[in-house]
PDB file of N, CA and C in Angstrom:
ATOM      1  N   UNK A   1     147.251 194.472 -65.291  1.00  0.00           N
ATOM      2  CA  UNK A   1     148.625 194.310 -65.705  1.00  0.00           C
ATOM      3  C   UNK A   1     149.327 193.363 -64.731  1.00  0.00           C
ATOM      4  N   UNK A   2     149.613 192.234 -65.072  1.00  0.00           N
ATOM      5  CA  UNK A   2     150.577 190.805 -64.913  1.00  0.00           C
ATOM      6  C   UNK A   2     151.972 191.842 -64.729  1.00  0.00           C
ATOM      7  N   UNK A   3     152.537 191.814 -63.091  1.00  0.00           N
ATOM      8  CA  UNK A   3     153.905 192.315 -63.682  1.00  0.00           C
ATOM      9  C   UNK A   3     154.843 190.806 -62.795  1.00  0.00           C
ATOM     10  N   UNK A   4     156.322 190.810 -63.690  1.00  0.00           N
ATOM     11  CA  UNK A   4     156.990 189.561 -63.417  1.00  0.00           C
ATOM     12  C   UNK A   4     157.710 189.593 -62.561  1.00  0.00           C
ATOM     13  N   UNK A   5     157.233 188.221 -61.740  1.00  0.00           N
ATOM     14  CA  UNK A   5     158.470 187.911 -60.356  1.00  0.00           C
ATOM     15  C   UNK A   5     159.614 188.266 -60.009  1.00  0.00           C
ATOM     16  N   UNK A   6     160.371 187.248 -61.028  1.00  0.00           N
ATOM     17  CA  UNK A   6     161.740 187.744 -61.173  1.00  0.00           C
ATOM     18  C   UNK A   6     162.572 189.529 -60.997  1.00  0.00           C
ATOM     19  N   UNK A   7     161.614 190.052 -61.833  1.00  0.00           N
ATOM     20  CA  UNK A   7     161.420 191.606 -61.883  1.00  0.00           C
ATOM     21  C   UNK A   7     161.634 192.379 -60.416  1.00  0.00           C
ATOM     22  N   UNK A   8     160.400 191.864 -59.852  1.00  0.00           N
ATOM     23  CA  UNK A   8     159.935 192.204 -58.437  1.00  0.00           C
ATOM     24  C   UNK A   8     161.288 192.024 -57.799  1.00  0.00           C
ATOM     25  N   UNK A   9     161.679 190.842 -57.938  1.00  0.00           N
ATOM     26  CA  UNK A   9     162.562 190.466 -56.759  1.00  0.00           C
ATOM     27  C   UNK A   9     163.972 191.152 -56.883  1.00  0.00           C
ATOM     28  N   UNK A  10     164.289 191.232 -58.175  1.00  0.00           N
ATOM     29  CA  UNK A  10     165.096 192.035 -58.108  1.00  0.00           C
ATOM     30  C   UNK A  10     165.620 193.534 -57.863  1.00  0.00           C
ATOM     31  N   UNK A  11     164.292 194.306 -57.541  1.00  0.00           N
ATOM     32  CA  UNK A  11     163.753 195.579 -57.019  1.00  0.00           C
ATOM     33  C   UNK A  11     164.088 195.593 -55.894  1.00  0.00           C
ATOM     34  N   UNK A  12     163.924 194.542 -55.327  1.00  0.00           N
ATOM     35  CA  UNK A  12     164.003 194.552 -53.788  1.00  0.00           C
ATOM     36  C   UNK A  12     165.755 194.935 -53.307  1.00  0.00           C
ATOM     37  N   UNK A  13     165.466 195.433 -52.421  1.00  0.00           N
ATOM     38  CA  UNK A  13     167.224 196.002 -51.451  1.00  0.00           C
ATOM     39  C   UNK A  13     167.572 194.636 -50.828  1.00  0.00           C
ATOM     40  N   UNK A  14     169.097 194.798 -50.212  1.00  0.00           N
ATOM     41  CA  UNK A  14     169.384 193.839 -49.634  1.00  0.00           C
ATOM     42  C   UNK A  14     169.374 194.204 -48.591  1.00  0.00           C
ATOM     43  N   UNK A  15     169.124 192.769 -47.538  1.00  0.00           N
ATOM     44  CA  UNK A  15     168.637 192.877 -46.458  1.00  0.00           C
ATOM     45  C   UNK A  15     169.372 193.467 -44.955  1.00  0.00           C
ATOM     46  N   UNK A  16     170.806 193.450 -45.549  1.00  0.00           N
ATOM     47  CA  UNK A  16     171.353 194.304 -44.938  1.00  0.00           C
ATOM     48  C   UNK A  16     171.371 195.388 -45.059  1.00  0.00           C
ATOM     49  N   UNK A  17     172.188 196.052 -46.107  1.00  0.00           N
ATOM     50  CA  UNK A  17     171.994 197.447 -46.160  1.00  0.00           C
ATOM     51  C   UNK A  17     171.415 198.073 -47.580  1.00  0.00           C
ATOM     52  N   UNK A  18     170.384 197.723 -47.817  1.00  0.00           N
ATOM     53  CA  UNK A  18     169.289 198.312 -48.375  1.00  0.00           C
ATOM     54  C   UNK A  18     170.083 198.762 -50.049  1.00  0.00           C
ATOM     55  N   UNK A  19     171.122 197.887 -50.314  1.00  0.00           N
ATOM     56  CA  UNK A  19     171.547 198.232 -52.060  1.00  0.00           C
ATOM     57  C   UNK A  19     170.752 197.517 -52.750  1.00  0.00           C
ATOM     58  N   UNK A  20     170.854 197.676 -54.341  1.00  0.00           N
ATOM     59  CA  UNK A  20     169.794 196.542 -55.342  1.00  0.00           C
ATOM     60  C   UNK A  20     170.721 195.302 -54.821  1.00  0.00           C
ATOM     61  N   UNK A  21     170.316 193.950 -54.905  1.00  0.00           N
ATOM     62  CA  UNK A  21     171.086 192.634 -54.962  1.00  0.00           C
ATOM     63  C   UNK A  21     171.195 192.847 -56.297  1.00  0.00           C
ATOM     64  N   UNK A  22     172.351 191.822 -55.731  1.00  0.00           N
ATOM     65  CA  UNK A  22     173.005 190.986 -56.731  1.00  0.00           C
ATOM     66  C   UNK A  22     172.103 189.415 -57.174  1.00  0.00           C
ATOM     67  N   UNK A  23     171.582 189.639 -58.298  1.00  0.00           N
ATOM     68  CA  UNK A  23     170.852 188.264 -58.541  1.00  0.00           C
ATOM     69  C   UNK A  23     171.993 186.865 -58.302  1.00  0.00           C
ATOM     70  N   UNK A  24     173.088 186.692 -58.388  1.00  0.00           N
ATOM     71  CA  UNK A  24     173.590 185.791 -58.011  1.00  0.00           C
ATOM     72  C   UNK A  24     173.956 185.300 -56.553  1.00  0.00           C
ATOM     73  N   UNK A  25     174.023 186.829 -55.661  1.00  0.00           N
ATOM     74  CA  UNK A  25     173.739 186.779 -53.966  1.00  0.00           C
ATOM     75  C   UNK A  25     172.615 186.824 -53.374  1.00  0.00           C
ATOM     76  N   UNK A  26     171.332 186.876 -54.086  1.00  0.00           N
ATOM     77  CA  UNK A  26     170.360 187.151 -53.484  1.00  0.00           C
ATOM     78  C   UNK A  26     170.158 186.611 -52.124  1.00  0.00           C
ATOM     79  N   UNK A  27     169.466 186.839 -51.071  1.00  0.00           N
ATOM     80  CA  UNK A  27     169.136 188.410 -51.165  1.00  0.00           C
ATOM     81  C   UNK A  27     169.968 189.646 -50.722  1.00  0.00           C
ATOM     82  N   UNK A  28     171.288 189.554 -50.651  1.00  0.00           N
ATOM     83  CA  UNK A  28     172.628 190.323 -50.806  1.00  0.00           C
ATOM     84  C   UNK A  28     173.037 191.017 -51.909  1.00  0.00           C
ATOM     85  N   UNK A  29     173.282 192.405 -51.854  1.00  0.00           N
ATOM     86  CA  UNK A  29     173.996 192.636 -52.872  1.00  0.00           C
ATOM     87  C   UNK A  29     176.055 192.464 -53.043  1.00  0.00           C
ATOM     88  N   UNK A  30     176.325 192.182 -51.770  1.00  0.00           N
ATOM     89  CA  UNK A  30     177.523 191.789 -52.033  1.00  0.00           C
ATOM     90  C   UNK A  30     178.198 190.452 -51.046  1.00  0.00           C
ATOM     91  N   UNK A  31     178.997 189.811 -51.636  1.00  0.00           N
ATOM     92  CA  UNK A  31     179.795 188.805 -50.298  1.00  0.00           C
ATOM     93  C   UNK A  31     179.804 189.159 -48.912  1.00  0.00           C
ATOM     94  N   UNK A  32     180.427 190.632 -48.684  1.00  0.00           N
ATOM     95  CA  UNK A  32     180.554 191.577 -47.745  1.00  0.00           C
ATOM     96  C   UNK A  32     178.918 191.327 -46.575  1.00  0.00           C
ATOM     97  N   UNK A  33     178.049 191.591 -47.396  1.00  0.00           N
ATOM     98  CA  UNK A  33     176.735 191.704 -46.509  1.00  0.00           C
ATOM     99  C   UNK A  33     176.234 190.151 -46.091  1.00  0.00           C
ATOM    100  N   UNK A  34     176.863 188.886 -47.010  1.00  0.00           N
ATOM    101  CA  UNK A  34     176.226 187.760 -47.262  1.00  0.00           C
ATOM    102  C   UNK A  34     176.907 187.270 -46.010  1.00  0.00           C
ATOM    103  N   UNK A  35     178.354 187.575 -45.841  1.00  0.00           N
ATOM    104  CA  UNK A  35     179.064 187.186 -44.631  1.00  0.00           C
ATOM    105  C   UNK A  35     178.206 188.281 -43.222  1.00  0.00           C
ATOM    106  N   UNK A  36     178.197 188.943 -43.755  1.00  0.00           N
ATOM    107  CA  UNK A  36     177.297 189.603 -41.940  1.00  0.00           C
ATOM    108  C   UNK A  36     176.528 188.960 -41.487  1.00  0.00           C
ATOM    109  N   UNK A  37     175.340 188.606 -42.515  1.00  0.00           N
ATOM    110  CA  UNK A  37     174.594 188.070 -42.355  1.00  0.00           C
ATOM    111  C   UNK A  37     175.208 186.469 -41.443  1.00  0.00           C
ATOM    112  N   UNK A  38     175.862 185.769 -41.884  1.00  0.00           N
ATOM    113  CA  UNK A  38     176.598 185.020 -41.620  1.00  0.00           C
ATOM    114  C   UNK A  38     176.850 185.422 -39.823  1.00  0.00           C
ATOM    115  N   UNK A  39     177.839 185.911 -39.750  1.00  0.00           N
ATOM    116  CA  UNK A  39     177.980 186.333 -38.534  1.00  0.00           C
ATOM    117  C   UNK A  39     176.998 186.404 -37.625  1.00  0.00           C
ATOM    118  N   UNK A  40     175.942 187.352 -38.064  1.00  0.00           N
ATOM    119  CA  UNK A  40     174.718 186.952 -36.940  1.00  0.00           C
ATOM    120  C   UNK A  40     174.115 186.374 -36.465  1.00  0.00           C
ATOM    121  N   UNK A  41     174.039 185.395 -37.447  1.00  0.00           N
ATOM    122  CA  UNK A  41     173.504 183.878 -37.388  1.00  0.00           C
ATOM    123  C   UNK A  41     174.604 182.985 -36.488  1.00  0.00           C
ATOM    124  N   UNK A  42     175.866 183.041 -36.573  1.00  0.00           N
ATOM    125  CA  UNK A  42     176.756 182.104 -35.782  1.00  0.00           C
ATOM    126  C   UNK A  42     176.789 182.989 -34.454  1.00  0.00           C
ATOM    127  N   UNK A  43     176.674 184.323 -34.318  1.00  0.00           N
ATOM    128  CA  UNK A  43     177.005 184.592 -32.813  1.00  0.00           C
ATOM    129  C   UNK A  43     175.708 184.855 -32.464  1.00  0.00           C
ATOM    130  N   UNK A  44     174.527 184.014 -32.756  1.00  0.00           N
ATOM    131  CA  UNK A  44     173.536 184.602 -31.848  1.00  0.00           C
ATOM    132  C   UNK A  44     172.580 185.761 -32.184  1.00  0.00           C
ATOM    133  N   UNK A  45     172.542 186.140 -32.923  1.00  0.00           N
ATOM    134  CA  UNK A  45     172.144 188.065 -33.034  1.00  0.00           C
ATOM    135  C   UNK A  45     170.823 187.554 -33.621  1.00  0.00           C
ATOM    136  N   UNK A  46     170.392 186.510 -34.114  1.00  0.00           N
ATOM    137  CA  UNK A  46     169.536 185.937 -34.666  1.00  0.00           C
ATOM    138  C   UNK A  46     168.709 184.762 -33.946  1.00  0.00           C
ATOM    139  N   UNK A  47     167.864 185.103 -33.336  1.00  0.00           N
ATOM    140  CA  UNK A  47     166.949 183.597 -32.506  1.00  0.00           C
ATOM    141  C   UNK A  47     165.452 183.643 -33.202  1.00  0.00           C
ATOM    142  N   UNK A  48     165.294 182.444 -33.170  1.00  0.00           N
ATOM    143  CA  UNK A  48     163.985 181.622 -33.393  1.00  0.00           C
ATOM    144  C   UNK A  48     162.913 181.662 -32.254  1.00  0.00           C
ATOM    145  N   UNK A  49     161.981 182.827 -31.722  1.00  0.00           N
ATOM    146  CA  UNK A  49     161.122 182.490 -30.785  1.00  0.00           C
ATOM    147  C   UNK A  49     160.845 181.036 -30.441  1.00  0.00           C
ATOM    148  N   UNK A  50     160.903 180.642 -29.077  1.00  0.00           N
ATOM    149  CA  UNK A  50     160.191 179.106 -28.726  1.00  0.00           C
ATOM    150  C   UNK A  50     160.147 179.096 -27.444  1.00  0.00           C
ATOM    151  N   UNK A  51     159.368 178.137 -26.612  1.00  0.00           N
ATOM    152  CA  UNK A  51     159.131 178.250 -25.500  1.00  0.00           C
ATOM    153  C   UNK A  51     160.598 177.484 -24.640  1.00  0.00           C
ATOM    154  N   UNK A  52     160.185 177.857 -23.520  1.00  0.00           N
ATOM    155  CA  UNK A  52     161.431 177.182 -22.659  1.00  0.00           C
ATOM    156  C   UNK A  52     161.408 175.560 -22.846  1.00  0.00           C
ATOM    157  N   UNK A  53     162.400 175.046 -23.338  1.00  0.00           N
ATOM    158  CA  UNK A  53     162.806 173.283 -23.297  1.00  0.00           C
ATOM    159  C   UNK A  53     162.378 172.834 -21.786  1.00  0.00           C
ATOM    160  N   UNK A  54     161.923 171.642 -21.755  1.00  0.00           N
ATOM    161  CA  UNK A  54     161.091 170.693 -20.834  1.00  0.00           C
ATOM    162  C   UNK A  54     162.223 170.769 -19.884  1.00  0.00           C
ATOM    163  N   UNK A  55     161.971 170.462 -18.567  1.00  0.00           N
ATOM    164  CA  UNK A  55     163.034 169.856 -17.456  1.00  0.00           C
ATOM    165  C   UNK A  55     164.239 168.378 -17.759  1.00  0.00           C
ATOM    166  N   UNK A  56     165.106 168.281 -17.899  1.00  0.00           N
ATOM    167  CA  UNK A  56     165.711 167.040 -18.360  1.00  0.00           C
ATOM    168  C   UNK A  56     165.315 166.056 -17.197  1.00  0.00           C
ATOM    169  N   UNK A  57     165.222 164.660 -18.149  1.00  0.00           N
ATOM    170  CA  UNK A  57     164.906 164.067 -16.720  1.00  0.00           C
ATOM    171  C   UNK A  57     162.906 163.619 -16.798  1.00  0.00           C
ATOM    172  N   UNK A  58     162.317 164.750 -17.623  1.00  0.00           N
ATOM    173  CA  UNK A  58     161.088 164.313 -17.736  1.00  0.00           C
ATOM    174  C   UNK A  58     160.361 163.921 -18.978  1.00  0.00           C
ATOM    175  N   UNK A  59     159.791 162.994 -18.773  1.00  0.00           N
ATOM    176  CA  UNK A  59     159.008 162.629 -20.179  1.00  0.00           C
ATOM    177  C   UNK A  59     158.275 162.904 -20.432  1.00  0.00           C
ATOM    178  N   UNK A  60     157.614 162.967 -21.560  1.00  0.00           N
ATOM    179  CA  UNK A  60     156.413 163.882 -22.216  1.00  0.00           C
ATOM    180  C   UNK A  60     154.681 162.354 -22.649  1.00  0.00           C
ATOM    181  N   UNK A  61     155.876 161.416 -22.054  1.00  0.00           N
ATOM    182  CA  UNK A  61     154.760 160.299 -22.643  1.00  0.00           C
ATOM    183  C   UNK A  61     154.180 160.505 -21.204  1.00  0.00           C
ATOM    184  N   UNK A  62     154.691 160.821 -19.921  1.00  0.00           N
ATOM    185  CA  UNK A  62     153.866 160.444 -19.035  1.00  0.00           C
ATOM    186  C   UNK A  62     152.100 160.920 -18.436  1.00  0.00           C
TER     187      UNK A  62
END
């Protein structure tokens, strides 16, 4: 049994606080959570693992 994407995805909670989304906020079910999300992302609460940036001053061709 083939079951459909769309379907699936809309099963899924939002990633904040775990309501059905809203297919037009996905993956949010409301503005409310779409802006948190928001927020975390502008103050930080959210980082990208990476290693420490090079010394300024040094080149990488050398």
């Amino acid at each position: 049994m083939i079951s459909d994407p769309k379907s699936d995805e809309s099963a899924k909670p939002c990633v904040i606080c775990k309501k059905p989304q809203d297919p037009v906020l996905k993956p949010f079910c409301s503005k409310r959570c779409a802006d948190i999300d928001l927020n975390r992302w502008l103050s930080g609460n959210y980082v990208i693992p990476g290693g420490a940036p090079p010394p300024e001053g040094v080149d990488d061709e050398e």
